[in-house]
PDB file of N, CA and C in Angstrom:
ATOM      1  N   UNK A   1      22.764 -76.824  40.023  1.00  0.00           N
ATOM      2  CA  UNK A   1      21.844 -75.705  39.932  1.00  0.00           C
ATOM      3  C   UNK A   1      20.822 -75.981  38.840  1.00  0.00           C
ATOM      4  N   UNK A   2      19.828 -75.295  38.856  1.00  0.00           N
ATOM      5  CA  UNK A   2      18.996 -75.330  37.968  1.00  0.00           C
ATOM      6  C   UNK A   2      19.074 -74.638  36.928  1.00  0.00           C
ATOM      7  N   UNK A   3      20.058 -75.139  35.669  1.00  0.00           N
ATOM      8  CA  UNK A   3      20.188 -74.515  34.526  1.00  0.00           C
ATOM      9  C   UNK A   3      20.025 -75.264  33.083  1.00  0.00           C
ATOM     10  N   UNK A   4      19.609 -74.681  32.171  1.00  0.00           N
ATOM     11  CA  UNK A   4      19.542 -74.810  31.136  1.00  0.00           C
ATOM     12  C   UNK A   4      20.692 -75.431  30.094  1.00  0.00           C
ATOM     13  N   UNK A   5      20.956 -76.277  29.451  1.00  0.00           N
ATOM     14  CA  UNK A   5      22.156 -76.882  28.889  1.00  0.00           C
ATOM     15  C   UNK A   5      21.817 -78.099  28.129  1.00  0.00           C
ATOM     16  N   UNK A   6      22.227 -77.667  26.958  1.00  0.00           N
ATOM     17  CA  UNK A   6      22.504 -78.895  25.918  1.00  0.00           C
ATOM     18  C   UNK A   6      24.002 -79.437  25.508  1.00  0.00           C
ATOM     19  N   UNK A   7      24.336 -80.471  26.067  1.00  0.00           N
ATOM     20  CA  UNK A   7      25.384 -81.252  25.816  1.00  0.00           C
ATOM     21  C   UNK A   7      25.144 -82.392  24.529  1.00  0.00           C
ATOM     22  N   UNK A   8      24.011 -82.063  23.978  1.00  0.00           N
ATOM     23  CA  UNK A   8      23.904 -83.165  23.110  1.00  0.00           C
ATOM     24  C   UNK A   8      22.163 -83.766  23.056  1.00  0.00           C
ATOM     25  N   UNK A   9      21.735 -83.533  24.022  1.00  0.00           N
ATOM     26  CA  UNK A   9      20.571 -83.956  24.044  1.00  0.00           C
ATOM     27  C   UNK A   9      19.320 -84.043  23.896  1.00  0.00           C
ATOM     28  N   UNK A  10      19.481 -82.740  23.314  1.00  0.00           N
ATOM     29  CA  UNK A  10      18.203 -81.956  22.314  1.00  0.00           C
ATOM     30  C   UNK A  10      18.251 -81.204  21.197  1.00  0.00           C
ATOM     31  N   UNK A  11      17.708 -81.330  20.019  1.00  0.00           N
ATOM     32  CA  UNK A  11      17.690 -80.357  19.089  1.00  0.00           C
ATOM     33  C   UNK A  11      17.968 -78.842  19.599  1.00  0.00           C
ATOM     34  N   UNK A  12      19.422 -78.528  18.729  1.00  0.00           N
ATOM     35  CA  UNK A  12      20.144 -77.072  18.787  1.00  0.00           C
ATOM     36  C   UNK A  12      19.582 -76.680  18.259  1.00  0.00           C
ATOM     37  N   UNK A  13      19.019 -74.814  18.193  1.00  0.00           N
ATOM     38  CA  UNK A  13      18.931 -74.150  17.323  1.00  0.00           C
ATOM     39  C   UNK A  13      19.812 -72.764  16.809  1.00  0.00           C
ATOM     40  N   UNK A  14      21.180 -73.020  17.773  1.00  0.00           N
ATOM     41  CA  UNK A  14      21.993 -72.187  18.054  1.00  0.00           C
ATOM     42  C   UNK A  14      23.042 -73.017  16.631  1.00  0.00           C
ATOM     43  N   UNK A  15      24.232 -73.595  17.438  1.00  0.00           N
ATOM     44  CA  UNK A  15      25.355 -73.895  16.667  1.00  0.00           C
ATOM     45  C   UNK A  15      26.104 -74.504  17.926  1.00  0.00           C
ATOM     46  N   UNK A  16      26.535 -76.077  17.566  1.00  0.00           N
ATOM     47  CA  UNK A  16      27.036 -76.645  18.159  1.00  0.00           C
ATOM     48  C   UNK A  16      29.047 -76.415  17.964  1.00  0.00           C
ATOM     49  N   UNK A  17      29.114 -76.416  19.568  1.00  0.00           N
ATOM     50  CA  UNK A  17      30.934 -76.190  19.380  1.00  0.00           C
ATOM     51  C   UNK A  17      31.125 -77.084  20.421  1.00  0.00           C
ATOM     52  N   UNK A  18      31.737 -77.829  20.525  1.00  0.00           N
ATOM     53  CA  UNK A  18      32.759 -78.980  21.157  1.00  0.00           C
ATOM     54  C   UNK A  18      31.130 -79.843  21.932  1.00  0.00           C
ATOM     55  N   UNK A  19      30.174 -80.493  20.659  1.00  0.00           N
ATOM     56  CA  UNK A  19      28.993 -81.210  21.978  1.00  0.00           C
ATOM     57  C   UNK A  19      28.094 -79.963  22.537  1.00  0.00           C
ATOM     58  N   UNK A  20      28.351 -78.386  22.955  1.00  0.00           N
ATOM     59  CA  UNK A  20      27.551 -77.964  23.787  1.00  0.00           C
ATOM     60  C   UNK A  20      26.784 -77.265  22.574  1.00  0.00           C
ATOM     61  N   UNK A  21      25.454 -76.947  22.450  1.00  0.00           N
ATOM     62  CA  UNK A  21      24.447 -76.089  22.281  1.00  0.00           C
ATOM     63  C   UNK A  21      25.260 -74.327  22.355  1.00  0.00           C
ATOM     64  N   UNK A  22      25.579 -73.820  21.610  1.00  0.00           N
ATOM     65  CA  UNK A  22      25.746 -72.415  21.846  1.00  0.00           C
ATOM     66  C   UNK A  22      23.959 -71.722  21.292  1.00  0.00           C
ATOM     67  N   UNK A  23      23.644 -71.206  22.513  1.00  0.00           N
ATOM     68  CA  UNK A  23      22.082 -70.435  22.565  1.00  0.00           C
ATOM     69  C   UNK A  23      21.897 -69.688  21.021  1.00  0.00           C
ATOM     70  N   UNK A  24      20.322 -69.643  20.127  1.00  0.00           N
ATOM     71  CA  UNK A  24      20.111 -68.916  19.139  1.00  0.00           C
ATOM     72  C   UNK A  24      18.634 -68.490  19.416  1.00  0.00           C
ATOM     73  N   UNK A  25      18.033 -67.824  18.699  1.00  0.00           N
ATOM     74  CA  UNK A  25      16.875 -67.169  18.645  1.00  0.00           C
ATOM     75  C   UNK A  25      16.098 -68.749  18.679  1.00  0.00           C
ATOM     76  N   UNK A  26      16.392 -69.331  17.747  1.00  0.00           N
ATOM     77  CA  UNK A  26      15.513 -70.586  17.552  1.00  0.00           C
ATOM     78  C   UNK A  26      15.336 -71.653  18.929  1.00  0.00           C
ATOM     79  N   UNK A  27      15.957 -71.415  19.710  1.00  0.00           N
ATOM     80  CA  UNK A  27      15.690 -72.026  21.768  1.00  0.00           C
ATOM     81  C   UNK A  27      14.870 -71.338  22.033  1.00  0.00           C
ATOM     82  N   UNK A  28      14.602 -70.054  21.668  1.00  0.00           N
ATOM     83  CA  UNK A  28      13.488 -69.290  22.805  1.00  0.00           C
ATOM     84  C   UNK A  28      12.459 -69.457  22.998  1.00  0.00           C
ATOM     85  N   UNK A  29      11.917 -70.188  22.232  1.00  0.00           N
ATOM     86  CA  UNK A  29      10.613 -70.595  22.877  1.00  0.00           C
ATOM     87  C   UNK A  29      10.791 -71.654  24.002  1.00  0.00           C
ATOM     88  N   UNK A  30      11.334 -72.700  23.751  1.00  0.00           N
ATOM     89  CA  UNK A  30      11.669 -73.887  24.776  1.00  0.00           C
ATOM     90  C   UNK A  30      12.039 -73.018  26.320  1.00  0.00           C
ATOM     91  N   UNK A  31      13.134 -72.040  26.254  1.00  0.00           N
ATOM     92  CA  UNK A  31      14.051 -71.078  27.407  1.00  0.00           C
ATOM     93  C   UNK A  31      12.937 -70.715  27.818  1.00  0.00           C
ATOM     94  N   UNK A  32      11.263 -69.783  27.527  1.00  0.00           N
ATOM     95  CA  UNK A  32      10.720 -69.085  27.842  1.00  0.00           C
ATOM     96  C   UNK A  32       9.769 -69.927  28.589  1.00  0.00           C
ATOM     97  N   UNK A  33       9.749 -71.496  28.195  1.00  0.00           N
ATOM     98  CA  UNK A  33       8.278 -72.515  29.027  1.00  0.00           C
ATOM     99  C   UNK A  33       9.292 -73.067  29.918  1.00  0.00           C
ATOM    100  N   UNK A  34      10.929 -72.817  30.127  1.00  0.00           N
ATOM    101  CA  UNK A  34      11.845 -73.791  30.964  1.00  0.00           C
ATOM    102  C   UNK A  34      11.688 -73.194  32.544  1.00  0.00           C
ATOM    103  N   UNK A  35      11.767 -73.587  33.042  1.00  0.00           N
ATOM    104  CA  UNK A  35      11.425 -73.340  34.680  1.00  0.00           C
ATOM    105  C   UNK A  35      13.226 -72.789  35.147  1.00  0.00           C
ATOM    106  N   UNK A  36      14.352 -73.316  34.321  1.00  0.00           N
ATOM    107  CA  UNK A  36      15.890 -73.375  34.556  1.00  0.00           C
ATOM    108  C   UNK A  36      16.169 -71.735  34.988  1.00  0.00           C
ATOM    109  N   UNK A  37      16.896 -71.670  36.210  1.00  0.00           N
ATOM    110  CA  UNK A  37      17.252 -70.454  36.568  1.00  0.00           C
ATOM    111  C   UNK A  37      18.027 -69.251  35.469  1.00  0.00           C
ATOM    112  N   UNK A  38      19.668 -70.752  35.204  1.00  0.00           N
ATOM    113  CA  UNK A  38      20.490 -69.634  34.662  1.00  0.00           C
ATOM    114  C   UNK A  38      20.241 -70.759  33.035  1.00  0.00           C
ATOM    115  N   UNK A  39      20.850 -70.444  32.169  1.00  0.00           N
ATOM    116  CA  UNK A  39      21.592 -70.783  30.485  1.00  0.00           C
ATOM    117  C   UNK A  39      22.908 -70.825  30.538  1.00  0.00           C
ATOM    118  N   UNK A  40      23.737 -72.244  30.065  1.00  0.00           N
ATOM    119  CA  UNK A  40      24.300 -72.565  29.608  1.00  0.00           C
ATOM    120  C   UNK A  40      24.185 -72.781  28.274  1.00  0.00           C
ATOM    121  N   UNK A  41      24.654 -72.054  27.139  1.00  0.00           N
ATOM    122  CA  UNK A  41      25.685 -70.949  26.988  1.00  0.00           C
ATOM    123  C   UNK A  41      25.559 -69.820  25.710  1.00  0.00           C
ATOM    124  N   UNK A  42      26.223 -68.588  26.105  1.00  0.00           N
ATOM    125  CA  UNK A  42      25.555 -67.781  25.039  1.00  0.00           C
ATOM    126  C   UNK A  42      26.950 -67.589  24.448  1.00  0.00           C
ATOM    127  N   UNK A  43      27.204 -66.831  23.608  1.00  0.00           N
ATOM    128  CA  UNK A  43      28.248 -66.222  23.013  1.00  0.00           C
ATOM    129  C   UNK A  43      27.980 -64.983  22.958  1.00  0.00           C
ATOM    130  N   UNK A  44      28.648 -63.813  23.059  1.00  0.00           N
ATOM    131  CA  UNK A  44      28.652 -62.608  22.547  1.00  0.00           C
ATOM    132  C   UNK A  44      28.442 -62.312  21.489  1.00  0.00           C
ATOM    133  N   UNK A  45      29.320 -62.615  20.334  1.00  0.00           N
ATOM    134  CA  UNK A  45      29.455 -62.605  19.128  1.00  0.00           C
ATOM    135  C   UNK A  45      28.188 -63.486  17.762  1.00  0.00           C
ATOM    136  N   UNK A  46      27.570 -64.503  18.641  1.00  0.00           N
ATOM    137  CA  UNK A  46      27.083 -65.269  17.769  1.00  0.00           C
ATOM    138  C   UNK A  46      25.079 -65.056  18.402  1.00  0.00           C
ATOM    139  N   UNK A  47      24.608 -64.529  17.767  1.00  0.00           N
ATOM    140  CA  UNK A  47      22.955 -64.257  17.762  1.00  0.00           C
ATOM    141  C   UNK A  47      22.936 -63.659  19.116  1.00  0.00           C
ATOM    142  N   UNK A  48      23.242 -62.292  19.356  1.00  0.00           N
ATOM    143  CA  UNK A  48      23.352 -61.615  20.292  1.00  0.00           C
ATOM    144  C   UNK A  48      21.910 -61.220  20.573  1.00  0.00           C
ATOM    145  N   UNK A  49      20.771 -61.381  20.117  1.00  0.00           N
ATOM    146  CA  UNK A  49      19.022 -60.950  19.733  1.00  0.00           C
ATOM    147  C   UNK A  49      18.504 -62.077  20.699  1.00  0.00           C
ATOM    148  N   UNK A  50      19.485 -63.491  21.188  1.00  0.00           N
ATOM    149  CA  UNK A  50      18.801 -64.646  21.740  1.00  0.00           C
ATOM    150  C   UNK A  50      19.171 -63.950  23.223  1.00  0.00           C
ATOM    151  N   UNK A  51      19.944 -63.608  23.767  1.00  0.00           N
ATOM    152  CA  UNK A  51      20.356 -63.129  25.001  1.00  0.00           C
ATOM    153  C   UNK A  51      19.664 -61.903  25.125  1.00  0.00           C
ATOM    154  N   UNK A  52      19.652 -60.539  24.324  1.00  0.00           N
ATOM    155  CA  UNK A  52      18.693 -60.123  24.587  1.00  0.00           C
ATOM    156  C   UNK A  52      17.112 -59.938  24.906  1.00  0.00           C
ATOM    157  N   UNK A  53      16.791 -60.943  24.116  1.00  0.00           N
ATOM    158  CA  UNK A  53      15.275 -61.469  24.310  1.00  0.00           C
ATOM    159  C   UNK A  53      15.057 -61.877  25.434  1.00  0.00           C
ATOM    160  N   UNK A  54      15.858 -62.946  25.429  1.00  0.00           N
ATOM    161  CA  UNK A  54      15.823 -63.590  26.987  1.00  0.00           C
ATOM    162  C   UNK A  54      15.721 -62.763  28.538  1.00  0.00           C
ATOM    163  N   UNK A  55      16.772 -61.443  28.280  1.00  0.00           N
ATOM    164  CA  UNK A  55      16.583 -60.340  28.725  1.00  0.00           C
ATOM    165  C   UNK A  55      15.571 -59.792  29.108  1.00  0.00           C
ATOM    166  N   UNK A  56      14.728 -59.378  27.859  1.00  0.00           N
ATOM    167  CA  UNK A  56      14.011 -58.776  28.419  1.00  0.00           C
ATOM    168  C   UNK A  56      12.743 -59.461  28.557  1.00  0.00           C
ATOM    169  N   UNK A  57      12.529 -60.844  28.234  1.00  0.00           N
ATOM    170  CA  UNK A  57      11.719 -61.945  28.933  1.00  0.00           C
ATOM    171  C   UNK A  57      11.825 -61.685  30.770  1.00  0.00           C
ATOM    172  N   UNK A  58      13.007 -61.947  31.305  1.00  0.00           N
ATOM    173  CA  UNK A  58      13.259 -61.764  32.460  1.00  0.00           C
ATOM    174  C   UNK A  58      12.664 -60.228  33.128  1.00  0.00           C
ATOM    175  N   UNK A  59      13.157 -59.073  32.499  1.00  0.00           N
ATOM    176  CA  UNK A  59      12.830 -58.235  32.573  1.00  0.00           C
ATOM    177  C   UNK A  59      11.074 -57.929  32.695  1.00  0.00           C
ATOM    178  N   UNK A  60      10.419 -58.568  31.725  1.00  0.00           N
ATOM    179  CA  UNK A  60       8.720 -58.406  32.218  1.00  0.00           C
ATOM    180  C   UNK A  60       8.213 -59.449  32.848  1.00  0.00           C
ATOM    181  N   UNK A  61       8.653 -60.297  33.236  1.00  0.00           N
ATOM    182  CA  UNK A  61       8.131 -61.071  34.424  1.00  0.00           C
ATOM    183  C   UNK A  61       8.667 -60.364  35.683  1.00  0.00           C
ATOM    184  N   UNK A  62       9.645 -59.854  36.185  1.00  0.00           N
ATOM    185  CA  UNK A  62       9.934 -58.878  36.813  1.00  0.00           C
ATOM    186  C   UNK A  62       8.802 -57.666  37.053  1.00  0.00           C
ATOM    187  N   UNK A  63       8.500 -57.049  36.337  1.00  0.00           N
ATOM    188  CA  UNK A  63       7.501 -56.503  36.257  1.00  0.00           C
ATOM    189  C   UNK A  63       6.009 -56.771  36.589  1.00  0.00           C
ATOM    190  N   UNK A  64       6.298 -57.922  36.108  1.00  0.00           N
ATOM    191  CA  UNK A  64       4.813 -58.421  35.898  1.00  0.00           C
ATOM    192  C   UNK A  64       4.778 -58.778  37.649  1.00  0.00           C
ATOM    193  N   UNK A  65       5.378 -59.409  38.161  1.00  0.00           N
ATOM    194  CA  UNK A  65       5.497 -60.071  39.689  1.00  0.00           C
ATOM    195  C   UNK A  65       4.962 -58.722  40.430  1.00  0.00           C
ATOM    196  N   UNK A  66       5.861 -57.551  40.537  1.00  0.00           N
ATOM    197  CA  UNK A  66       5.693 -56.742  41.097  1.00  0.00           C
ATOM    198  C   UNK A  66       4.441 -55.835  40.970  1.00  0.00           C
ATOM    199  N   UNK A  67       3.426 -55.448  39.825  1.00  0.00           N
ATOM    200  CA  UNK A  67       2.509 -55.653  39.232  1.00  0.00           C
ATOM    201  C   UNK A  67       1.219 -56.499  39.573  1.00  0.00           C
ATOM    202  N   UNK A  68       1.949 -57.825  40.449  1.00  0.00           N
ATOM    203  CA  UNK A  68       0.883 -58.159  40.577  1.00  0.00           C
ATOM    204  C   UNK A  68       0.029 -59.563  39.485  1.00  0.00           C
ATOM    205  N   UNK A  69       0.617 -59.485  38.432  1.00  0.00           N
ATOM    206  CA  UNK A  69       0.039 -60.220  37.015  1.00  0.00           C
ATOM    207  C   UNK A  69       0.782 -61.580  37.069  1.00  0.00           C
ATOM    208  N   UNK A  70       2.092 -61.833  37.372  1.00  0.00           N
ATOM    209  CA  UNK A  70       2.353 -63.300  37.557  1.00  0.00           C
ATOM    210  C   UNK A  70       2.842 -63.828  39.102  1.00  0.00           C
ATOM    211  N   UNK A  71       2.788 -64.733  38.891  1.00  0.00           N
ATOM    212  CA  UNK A  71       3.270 -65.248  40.351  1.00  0.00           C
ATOM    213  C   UNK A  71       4.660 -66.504  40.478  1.00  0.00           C
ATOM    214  N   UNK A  72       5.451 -65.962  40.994  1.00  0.00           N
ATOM    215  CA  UNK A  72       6.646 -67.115  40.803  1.00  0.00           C
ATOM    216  C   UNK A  72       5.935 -68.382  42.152  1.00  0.00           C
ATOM    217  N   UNK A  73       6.182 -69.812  41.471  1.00  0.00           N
ATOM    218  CA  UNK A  73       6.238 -70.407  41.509  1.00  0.00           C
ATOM    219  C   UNK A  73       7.153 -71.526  41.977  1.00  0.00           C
ATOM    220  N   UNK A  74       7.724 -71.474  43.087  1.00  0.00           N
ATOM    221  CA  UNK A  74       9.048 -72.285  43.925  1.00  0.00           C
ATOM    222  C   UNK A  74       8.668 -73.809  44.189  1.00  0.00           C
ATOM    223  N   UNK A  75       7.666 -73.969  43.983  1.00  0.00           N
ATOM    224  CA  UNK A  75       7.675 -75.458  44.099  1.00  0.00           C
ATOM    225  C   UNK A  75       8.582 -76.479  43.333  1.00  0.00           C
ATOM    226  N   UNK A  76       8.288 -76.034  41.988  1.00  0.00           N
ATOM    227  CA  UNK A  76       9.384 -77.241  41.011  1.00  0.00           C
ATOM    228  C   UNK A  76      10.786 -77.133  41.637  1.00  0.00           C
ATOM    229  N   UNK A  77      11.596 -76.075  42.441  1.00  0.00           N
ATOM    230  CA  UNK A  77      12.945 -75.587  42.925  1.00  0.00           C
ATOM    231  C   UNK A  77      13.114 -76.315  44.116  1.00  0.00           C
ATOM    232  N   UNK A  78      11.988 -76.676  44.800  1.00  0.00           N
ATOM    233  CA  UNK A  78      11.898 -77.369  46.253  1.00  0.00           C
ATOM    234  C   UNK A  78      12.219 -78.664  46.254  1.00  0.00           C
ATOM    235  N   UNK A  79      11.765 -79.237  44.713  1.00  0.00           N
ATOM    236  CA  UNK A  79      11.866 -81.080  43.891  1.00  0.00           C
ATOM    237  C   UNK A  79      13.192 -81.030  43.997  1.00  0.00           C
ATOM    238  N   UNK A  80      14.409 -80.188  43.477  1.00  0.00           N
ATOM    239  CA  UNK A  80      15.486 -80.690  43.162  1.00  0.00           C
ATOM    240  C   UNK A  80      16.625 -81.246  44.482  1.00  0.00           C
ATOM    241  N   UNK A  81      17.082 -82.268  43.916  1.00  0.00           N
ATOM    242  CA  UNK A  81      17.991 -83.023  44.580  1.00  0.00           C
ATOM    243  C   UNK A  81      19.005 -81.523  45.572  1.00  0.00           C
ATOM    244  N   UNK A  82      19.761 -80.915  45.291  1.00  0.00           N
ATOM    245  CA  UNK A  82      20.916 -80.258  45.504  1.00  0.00           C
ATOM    246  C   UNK A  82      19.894 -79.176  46.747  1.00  0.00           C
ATOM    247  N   UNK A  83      18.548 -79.265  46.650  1.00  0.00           N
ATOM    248  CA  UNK A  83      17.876 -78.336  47.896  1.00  0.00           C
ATOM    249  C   UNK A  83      17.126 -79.182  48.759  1.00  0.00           C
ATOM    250  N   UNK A  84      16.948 -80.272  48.446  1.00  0.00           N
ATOM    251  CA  UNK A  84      15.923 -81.394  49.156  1.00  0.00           C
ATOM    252  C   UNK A  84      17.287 -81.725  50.059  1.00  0.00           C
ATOM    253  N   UNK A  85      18.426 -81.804  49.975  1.00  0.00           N
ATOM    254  CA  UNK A  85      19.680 -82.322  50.431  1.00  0.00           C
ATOM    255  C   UNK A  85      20.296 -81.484  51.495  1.00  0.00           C
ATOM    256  N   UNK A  86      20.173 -80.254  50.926  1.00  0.00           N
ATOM    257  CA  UNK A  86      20.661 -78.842  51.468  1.00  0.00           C
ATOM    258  C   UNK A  86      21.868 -78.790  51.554  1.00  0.00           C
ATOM    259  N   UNK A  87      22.449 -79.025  50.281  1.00  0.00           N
ATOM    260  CA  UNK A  87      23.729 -79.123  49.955  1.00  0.00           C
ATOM    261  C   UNK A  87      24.475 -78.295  49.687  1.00  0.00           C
TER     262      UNK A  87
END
């Protein structure tokens, strides 16, 4: 699927636990230009302000679509292996 995830391979701004990226305020900019459907991984407990944001990021593009003001974009989703395959 098309998700978001650091195993190691990019500057965290969350807090690393076993290799993975646990999500912080300091990703959101990167999360907000990422095309990635879902995020791998948030915590409850740890910068609960990064999941909300993200939130309500989702939340006004939502808006905005329906509105009229942005337009989703399915092409980059059409590139990936797992739909070009139809797997």
């Amino acid at each position: 699927m098309a998700r978001f995830k650091d195993w190691g391979e990019r500057e965290c701004h969350g807090k690393r636990l076993r290799d993975i990226c646990i999500i912080g305020t300091g990703d959101l900019p990167e999360l907000a230009q990422s095309k990635k459907l879902f995020v791998n991984k948030f915590h409850q407990n740890f910068r609960p302000y990064a999941y909300d944001c993200l939130e309500e990021l989702i939340a006004n593009r939502t808006r905005d679509i329906y509105l009229g003001d942005y337009a989703f974009d399915s092409r980059y989703y059409g590139t990936l292996g797992f739909v070009k395959n139809k797997i």
